[in-house]
PDB file of N, CA and C in Angstrom:
ATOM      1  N   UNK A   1       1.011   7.649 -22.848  1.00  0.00           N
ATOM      2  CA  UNK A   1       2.383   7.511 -22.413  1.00  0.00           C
ATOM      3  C   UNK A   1       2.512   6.239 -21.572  1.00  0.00           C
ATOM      4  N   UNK A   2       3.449   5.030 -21.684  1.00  0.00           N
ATOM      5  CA  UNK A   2       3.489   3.999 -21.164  1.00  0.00           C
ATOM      6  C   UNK A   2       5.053   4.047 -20.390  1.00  0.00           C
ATOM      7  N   UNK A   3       5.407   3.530 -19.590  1.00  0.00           N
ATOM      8  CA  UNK A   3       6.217   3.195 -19.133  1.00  0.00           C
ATOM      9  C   UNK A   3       7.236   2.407 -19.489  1.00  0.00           C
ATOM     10  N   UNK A   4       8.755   1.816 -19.298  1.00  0.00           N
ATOM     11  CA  UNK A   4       9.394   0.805 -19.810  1.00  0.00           C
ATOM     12  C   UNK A   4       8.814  -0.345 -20.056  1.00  0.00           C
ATOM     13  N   UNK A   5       8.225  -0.887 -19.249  1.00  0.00           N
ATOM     14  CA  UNK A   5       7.139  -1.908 -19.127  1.00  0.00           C
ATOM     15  C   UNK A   5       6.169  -2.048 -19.807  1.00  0.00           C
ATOM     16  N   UNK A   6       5.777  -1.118 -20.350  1.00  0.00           N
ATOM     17  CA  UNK A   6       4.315  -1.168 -21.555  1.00  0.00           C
ATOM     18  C   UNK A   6       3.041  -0.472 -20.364  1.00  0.00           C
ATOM     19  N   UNK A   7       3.199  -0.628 -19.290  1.00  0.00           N
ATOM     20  CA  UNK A   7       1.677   0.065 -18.507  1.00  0.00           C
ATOM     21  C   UNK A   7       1.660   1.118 -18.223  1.00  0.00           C
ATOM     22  N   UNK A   8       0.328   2.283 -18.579  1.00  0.00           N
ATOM     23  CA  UNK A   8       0.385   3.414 -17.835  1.00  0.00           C
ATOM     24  C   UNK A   8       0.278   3.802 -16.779  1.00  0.00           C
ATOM     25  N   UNK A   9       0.054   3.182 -15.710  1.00  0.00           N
ATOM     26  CA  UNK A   9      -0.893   3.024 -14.385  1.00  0.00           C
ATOM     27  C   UNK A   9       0.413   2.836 -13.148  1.00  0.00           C
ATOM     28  N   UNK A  10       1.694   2.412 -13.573  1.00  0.00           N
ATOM     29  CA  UNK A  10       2.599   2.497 -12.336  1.00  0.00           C
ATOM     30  C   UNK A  10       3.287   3.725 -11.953  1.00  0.00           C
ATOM     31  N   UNK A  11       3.189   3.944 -10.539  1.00  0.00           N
ATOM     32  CA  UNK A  11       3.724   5.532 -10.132  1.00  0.00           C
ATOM     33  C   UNK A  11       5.288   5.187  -9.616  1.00  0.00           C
ATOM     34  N   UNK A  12       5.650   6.228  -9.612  1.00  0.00           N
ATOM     35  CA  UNK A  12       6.829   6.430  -8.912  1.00  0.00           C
ATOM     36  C   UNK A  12       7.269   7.332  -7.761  1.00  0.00           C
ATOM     37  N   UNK A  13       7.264   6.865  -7.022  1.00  0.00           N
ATOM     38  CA  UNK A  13       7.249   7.705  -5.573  1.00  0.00           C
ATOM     39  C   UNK A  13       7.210   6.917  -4.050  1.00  0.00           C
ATOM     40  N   UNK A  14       6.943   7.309  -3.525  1.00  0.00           N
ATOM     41  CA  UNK A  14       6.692   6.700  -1.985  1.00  0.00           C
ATOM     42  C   UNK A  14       5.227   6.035  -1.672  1.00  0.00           C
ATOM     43  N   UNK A  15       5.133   5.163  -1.378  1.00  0.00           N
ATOM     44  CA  UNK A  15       4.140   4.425  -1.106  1.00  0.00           C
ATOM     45  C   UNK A  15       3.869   4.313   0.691  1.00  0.00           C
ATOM     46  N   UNK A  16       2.909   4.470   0.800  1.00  0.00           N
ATOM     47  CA  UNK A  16       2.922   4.310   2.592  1.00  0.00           C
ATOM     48  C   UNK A  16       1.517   3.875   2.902  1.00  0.00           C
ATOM     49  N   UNK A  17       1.257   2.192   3.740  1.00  0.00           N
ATOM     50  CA  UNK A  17       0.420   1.434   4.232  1.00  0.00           C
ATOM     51  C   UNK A  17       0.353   1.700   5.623  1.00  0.00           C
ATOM     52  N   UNK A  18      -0.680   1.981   5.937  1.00  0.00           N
ATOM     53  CA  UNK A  18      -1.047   2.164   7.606  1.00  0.00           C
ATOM     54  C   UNK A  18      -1.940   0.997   7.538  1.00  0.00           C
ATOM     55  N   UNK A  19      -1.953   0.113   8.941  1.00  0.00           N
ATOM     56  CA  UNK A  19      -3.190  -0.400   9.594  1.00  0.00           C
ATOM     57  C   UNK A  19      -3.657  -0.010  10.985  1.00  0.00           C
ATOM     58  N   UNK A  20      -4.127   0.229  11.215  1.00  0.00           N
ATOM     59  CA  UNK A  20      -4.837   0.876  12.837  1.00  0.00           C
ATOM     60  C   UNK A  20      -6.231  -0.268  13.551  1.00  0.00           C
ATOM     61  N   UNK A  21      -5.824  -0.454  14.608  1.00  0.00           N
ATOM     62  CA  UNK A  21      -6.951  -1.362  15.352  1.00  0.00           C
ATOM     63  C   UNK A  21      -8.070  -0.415  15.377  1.00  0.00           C
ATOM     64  N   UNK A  22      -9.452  -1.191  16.115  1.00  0.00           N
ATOM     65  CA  UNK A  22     -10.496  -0.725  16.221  1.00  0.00           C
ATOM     66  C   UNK A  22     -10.205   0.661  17.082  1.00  0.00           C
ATOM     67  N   UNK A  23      -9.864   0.678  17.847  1.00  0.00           N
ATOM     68  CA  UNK A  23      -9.642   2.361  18.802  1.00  0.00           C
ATOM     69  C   UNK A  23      -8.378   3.420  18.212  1.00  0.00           C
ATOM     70  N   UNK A  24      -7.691   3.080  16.701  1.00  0.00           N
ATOM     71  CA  UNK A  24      -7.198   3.806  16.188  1.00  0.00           C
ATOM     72  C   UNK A  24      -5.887   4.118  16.443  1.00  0.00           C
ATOM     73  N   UNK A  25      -5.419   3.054  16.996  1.00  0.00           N
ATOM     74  CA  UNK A  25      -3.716   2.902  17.109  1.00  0.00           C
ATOM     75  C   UNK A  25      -3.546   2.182  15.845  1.00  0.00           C
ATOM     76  N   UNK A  26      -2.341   2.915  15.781  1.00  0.00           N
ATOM     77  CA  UNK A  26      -1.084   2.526  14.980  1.00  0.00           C
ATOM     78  C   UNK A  26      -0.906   0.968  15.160  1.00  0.00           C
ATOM     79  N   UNK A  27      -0.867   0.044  13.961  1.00  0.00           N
ATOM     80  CA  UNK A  27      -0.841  -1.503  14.331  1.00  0.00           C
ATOM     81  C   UNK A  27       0.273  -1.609  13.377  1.00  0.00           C
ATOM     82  N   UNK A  28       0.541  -1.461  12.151  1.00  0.00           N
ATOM     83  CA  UNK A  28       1.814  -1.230  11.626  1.00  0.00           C
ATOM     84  C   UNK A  28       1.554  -0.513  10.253  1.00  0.00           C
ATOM     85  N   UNK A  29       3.094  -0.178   9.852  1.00  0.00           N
ATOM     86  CA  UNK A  29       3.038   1.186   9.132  1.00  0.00           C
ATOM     87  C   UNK A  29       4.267   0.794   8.257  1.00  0.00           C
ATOM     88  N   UNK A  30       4.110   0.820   6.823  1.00  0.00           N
ATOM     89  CA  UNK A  30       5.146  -0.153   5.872  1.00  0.00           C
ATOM     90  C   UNK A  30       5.142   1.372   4.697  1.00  0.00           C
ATOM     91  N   UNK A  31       6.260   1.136   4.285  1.00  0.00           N
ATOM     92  CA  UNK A  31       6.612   2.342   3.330  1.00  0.00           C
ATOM     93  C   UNK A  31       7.452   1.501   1.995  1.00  0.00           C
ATOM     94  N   UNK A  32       7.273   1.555   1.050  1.00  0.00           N
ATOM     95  CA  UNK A  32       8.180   1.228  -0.070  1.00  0.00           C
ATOM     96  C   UNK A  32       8.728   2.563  -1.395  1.00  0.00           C
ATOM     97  N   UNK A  33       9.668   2.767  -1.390  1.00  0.00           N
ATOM     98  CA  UNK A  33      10.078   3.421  -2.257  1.00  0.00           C
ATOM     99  C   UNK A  33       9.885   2.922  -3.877  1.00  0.00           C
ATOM    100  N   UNK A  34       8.788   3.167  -4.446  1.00  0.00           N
ATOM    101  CA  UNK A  34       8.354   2.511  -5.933  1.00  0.00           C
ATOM    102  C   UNK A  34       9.220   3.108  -6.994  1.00  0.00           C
ATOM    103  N   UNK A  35      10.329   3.740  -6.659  1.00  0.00           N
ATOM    104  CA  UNK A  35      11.169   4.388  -7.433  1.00  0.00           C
ATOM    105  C   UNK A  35      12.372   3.500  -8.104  1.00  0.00           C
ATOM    106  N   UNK A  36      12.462   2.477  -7.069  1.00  0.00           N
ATOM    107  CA  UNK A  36      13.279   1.273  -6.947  1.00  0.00           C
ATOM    108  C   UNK A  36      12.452   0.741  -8.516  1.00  0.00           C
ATOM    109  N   UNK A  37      13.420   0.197  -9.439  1.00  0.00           N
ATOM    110  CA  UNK A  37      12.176  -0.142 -10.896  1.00  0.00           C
ATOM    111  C   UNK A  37      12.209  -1.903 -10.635  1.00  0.00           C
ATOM    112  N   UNK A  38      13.132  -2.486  -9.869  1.00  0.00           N
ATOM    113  CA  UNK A  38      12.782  -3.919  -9.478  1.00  0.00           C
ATOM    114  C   UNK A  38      11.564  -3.803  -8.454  1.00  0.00           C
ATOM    115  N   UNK A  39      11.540  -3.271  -7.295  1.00  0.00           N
ATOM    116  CA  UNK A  39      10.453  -3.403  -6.522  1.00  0.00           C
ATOM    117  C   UNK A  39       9.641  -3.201  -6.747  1.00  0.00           C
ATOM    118  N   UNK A  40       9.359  -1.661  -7.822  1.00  0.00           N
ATOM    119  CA  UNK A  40       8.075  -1.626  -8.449  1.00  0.00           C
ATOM    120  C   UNK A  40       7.184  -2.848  -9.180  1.00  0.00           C
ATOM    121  N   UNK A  41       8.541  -3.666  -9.886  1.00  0.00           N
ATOM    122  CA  UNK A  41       7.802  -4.765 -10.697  1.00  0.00           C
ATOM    123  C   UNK A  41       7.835  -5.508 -10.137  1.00  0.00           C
ATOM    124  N   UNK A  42       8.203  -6.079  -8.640  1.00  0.00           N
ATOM    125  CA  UNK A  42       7.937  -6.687  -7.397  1.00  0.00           C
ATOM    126  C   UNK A  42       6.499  -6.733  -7.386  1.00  0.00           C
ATOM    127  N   UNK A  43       5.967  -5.765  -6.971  1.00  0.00           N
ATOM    128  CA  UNK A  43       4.639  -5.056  -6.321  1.00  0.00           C
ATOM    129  C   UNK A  43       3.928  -5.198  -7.057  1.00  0.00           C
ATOM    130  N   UNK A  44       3.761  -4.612  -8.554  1.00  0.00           N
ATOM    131  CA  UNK A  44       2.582  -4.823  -9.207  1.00  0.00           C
ATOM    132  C   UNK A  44       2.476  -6.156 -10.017  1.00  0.00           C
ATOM    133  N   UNK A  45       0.868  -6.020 -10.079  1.00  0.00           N
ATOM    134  CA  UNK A  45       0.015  -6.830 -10.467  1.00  0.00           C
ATOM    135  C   UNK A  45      -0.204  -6.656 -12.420  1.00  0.00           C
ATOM    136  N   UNK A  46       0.408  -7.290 -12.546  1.00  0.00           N
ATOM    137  CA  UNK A  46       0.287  -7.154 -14.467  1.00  0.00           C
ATOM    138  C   UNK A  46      -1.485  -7.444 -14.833  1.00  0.00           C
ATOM    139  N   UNK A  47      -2.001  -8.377 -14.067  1.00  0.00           N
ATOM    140  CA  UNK A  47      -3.456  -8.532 -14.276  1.00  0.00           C
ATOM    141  C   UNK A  47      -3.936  -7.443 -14.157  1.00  0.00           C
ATOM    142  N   UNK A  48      -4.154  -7.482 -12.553  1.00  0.00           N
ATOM    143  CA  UNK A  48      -5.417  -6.662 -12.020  1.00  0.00           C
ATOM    144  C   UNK A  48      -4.798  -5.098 -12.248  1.00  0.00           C
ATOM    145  N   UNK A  49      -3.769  -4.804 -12.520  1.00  0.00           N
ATOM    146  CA  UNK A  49      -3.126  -3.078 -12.460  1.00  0.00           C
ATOM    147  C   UNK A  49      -3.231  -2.732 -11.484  1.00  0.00           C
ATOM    148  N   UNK A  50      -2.710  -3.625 -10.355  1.00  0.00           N
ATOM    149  CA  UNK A  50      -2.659  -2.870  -9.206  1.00  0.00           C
ATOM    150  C   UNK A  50      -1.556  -3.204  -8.560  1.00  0.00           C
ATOM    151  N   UNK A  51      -0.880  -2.584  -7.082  1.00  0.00           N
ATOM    152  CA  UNK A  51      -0.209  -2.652  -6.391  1.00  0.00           C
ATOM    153  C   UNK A  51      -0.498  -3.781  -5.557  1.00  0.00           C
ATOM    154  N   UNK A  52       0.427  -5.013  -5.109  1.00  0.00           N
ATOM    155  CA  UNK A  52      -0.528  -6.056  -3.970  1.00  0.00           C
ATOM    156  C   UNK A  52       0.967  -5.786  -2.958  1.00  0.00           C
ATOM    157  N   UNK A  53       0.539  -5.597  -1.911  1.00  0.00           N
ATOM    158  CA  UNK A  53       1.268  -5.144  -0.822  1.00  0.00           C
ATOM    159  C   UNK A  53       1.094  -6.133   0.621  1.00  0.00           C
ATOM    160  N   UNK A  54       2.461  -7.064   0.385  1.00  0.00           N
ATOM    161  CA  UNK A  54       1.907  -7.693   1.513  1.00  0.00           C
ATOM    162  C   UNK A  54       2.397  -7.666   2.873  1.00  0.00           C
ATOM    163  N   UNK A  55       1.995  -7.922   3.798  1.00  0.00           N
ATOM    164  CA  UNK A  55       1.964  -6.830   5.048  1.00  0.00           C
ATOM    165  C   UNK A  55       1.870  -8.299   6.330  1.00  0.00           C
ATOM    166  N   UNK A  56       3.081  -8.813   6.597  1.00  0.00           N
ATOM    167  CA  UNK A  56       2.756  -9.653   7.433  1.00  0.00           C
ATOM    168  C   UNK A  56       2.484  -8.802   9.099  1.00  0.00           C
ATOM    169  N   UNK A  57       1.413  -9.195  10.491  1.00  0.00           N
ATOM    170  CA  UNK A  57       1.835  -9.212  11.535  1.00  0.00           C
ATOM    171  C   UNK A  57       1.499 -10.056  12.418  1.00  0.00           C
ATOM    172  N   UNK A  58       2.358 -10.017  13.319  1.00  0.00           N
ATOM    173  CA  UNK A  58       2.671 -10.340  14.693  1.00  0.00           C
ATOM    174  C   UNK A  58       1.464 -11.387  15.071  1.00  0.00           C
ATOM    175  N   UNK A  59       1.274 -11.991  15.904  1.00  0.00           N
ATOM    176  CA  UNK A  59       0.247 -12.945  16.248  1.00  0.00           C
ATOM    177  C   UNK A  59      -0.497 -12.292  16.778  1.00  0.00           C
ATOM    178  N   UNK A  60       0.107 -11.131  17.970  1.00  0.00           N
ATOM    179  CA  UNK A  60      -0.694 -10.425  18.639  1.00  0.00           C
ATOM    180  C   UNK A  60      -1.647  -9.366  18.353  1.00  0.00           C
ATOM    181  N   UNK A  61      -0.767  -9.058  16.620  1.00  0.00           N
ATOM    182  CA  UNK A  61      -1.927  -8.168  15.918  1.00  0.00           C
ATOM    183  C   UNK A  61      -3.272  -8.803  15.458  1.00  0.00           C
ATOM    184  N   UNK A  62      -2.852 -10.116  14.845  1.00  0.00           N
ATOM    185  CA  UNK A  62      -4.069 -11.044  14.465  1.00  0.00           C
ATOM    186  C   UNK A  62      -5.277 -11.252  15.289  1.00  0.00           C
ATOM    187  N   UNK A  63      -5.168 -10.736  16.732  1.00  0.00           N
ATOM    188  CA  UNK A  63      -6.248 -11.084  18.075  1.00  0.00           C
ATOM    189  C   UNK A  63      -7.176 -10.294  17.425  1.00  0.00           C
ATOM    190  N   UNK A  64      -7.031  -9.006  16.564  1.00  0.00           N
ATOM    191  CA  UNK A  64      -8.223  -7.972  16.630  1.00  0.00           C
ATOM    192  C   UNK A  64      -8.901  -8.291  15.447  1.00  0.00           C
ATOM    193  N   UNK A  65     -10.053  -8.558  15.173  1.00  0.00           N
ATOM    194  CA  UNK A  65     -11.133  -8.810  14.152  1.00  0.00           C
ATOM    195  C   UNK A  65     -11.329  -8.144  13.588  1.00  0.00           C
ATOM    196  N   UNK A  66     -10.830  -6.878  13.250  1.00  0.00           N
ATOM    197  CA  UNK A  66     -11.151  -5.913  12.406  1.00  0.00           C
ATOM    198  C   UNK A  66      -9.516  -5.249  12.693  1.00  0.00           C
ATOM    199  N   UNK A  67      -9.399  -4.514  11.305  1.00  0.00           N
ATOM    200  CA  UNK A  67      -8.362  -3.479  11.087  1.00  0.00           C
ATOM    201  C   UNK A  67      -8.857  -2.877  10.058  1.00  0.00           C
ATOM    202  N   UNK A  68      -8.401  -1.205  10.139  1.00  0.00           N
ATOM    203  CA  UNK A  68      -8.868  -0.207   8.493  1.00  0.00           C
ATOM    204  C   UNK A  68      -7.256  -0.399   8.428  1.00  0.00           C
ATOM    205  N   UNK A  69      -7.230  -0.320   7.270  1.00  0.00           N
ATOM    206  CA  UNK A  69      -5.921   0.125   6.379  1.00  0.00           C
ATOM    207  C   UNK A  69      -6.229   1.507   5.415  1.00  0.00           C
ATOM    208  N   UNK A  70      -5.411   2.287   5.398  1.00  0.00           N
ATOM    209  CA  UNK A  70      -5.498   3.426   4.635  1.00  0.00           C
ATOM    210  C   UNK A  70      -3.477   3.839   3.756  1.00  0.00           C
ATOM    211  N   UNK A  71      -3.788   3.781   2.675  1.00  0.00           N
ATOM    212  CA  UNK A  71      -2.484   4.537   1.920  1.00  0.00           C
ATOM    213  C   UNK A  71      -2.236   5.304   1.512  1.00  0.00           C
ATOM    214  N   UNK A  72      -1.452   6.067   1.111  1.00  0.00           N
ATOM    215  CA  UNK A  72      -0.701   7.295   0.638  1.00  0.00           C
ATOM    216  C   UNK A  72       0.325   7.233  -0.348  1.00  0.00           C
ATOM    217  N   UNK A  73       0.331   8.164  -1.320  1.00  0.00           N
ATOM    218  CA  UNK A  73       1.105   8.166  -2.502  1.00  0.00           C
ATOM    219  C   UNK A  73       1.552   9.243  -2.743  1.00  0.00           C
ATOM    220  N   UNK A  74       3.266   9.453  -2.580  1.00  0.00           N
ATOM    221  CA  UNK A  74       3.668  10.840  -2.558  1.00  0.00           C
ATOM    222  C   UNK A  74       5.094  10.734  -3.336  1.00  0.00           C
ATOM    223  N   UNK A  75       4.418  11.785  -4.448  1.00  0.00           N
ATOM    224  CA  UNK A  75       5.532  11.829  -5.662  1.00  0.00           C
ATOM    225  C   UNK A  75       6.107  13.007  -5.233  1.00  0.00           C
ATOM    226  N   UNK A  76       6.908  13.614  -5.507  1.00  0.00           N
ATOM    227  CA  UNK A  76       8.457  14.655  -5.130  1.00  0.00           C
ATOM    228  C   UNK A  76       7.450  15.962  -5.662  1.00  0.00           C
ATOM    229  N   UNK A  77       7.186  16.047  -6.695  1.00  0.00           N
ATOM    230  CA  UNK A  77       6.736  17.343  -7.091  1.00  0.00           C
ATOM    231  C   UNK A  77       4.937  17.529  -7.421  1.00  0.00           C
ATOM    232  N   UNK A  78       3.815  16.297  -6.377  1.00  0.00           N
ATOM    233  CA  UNK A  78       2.792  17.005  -6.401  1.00  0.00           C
ATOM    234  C   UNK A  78       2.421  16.706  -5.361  1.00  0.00           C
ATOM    235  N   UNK A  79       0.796  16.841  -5.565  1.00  0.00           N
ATOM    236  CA  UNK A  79       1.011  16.428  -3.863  1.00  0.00           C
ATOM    237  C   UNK A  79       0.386  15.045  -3.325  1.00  0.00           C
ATOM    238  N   UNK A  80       0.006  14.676  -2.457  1.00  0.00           N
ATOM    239  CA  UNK A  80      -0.240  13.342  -2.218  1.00  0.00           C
ATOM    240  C   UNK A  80      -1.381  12.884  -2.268  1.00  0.00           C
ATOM    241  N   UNK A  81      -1.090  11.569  -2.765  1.00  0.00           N
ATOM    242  CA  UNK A  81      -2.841  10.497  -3.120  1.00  0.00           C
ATOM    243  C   UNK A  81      -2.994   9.679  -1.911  1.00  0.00           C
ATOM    244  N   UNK A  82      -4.160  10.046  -1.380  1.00  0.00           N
ATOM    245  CA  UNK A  82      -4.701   9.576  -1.087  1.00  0.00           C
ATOM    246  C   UNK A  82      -5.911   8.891  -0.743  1.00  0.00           C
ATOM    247  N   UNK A  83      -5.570   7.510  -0.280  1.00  0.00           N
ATOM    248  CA  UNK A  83      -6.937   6.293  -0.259  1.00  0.00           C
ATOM    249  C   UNK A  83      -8.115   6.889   1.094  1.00  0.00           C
ATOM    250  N   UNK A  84      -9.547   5.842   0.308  1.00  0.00           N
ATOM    251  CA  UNK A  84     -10.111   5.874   1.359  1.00  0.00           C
ATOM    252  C   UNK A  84      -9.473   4.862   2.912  1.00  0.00           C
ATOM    253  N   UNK A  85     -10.419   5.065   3.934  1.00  0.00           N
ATOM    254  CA  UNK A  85     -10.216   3.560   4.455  1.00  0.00           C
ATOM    255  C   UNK A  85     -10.983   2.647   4.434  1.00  0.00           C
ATOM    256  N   UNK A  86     -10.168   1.414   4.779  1.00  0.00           N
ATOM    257  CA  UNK A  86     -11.566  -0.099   3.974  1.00  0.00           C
ATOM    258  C   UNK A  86     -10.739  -0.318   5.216  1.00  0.00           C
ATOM    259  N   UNK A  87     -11.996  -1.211   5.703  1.00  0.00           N
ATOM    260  CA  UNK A  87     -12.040  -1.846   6.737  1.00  0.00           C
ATOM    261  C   UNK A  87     -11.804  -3.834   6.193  1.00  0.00           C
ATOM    262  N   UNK A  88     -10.635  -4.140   7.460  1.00  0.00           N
ATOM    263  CA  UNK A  88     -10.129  -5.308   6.736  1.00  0.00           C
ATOM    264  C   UNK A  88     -10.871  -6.422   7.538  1.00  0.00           C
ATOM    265  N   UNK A  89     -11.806  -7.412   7.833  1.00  0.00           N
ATOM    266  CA  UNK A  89     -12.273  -8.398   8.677  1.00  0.00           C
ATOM    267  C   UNK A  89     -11.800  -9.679   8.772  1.00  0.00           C
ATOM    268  N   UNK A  90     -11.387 -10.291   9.624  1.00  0.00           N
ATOM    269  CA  UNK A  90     -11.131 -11.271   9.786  1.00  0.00           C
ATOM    270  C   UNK A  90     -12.494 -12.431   9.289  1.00  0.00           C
ATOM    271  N   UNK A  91     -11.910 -13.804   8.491  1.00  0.00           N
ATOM    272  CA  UNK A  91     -13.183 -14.272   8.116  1.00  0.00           C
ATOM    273  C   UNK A  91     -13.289 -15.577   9.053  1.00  0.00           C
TER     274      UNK A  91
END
């Protein structure tokens, strides 16, 4: 089963990006509704089949050398996907 688009691999639902500093605060927290069928084809990646989500912050977030990011994927009628966390490093 493919989509309007020809790919099987795009969801439809709520998308939600967390990043958290090293001691596990909240550093910012981005949500997109992939239901939207322009934003969806905003977001994905026709190559790689993936979602690229970009996530600007603050200068003051940039001080910390490390951030995990972790996401969530929540469609109306199952229940939610979710990612590991990957740890993001400054290079």
């Amino acid at each position: 089963m493919l989509d309007g688009d020809g790919f099987a691999c795009r969801g439809i639902g709520s998308l939600e990006v967390q990043l958290t500093n090293p001691s596990g605060m909240l550093v910012k927290k981005i949500t997109h509704q992939l239901d939207d069928p322009e934003l969806n084809r905003t977001l994905f990646d026709k190559v790689t089949r993936t979602y690229r989500i970009p996530i600007e912050l603050p200068a003051t977030e940039m001080a910390y050398p490390k951030l995990t990011a972790k996401a969530n994927f929540n469609q109306s009628h199952r229940s939610a996907i979710k990612s590991n966390s990957y740890l993001i490093e400054k290079e």
